[in-house]
Protein backbone atom coordinates (compact mmCIF):
# COMPACT_ATOMS: atom_id res chain seq x y z
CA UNK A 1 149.96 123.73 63.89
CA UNK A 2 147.66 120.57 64.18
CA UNK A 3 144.68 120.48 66.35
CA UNK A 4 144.27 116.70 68.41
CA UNK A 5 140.61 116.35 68.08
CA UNK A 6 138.74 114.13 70.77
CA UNK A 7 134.99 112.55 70.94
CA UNK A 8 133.99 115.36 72.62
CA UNK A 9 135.71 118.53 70.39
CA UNK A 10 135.33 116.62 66.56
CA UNK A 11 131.42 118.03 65.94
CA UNK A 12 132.55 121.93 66.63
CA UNK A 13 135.51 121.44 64.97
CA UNK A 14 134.02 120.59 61.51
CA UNK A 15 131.21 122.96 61.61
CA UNK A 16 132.60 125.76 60.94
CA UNK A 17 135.38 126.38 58.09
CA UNK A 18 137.02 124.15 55.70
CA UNK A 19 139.02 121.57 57.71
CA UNK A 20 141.23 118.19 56.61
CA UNK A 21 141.08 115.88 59.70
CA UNK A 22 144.03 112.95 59.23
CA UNK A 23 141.99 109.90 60.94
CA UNK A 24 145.04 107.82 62.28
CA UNK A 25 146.15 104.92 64.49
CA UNK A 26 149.56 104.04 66.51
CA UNK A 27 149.88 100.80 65.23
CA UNK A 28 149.07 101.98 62.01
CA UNK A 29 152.73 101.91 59.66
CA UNK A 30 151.54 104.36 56.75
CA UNK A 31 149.78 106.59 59.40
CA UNK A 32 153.20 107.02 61.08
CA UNK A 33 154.42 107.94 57.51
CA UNK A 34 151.58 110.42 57.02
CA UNK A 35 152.09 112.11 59.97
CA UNK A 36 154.96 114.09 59.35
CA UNK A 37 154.19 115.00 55.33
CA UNK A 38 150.99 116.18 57.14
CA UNK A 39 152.61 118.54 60.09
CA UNK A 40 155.05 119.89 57.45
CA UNK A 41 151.94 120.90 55.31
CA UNK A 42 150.01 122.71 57.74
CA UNK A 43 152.11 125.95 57.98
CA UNK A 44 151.32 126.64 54.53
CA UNK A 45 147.66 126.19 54.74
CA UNK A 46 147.25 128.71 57.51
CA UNK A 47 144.07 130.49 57.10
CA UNK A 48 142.75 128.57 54.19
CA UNK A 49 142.71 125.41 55.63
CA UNK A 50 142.50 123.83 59.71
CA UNK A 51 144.74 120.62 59.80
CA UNK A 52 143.59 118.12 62.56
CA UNK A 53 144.23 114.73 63.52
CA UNK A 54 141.75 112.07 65.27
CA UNK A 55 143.08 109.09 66.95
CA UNK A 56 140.76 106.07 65.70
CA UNK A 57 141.71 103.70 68.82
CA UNK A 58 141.13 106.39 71.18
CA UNK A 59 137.75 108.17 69.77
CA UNK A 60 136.30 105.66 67.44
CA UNK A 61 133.09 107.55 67.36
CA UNK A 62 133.67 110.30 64.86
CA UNK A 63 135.65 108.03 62.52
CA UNK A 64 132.75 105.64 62.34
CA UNK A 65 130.16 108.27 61.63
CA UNK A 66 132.38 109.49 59.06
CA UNK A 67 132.77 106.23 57.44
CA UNK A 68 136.25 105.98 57.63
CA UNK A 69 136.98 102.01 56.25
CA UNK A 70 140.97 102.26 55.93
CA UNK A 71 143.91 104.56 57.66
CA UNK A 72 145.57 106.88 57.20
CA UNK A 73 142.01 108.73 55.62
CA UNK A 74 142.04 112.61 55.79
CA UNK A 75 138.46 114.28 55.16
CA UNK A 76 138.19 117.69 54.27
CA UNK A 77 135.07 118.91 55.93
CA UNK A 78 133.31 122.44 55.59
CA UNK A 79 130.16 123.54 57.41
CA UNK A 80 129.86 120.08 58.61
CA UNK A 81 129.66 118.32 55.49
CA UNK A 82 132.14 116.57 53.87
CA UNK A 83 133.84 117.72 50.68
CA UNK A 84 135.92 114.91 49.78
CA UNK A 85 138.47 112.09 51.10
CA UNK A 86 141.92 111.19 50.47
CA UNK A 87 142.74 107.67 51.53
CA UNK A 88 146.31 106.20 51.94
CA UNK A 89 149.71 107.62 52.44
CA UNK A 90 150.91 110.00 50.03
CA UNK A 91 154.25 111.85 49.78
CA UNK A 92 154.36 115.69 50.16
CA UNK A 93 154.20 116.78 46.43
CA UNK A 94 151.04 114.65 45.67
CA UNK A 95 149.50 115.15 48.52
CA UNK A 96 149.36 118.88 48.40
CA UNK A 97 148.93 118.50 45.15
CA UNK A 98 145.40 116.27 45.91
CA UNK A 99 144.74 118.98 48.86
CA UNK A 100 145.23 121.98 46.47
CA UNK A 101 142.59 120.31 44.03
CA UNK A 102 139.87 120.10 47.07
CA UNK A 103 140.41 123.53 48.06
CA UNK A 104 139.37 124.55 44.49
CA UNK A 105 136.28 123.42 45.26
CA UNK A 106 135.84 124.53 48.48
């Protein structure tokens, strides 16, 4: 299950546990790629890890405080801070692969 974060939801949302927020766009063609690798990877996260996505064109906000210079760019935040960044589609292996590596030091 993936949470659709808005302006007004993003600051609770990262505060708390580890989370990896997929900053996307609709006209964006790898975001449209990334989108389903990312779905199929939440199930397997559950309870480790909160999988959210933030529209860019709809809430820019949150994706310029964050930073966030190129889509598709998932941040995994915890307690409000961010842990690290993974920028650019990547296919399901290596990108649970590159997930699995930032939980380690979560």
């Amino acid at each position: 299950m993936v949470k659709e974060l808005t302006e007004q939801t993003f600051k609770d949302a990262i505060s708390g546990d580890a989370i990896i927020v997929d900053f996307w766009a609709e006209w964006c063609g790898p975001c449209k790629m990334m989108g389903p690798v990312f779905e199929e990877l939440a199930p397997e996260y559950k309870g480790k890890l909160t999988f959210a996505k933030l529209d860019t064109e709809a809430y820019p906000g949150p994706a310029q405080e964050s930073a966030v210079q190129g889509i598709p760019c998932l941040i995994v935040f915890k307690n409000g801070k961010e842990v690290d960044r993974i920028v650019g589609f990547a296919p399901k292996p290596m990108l649970k692969q590159k997930i699995d590596a930032v939980l380690a030091k979560v």
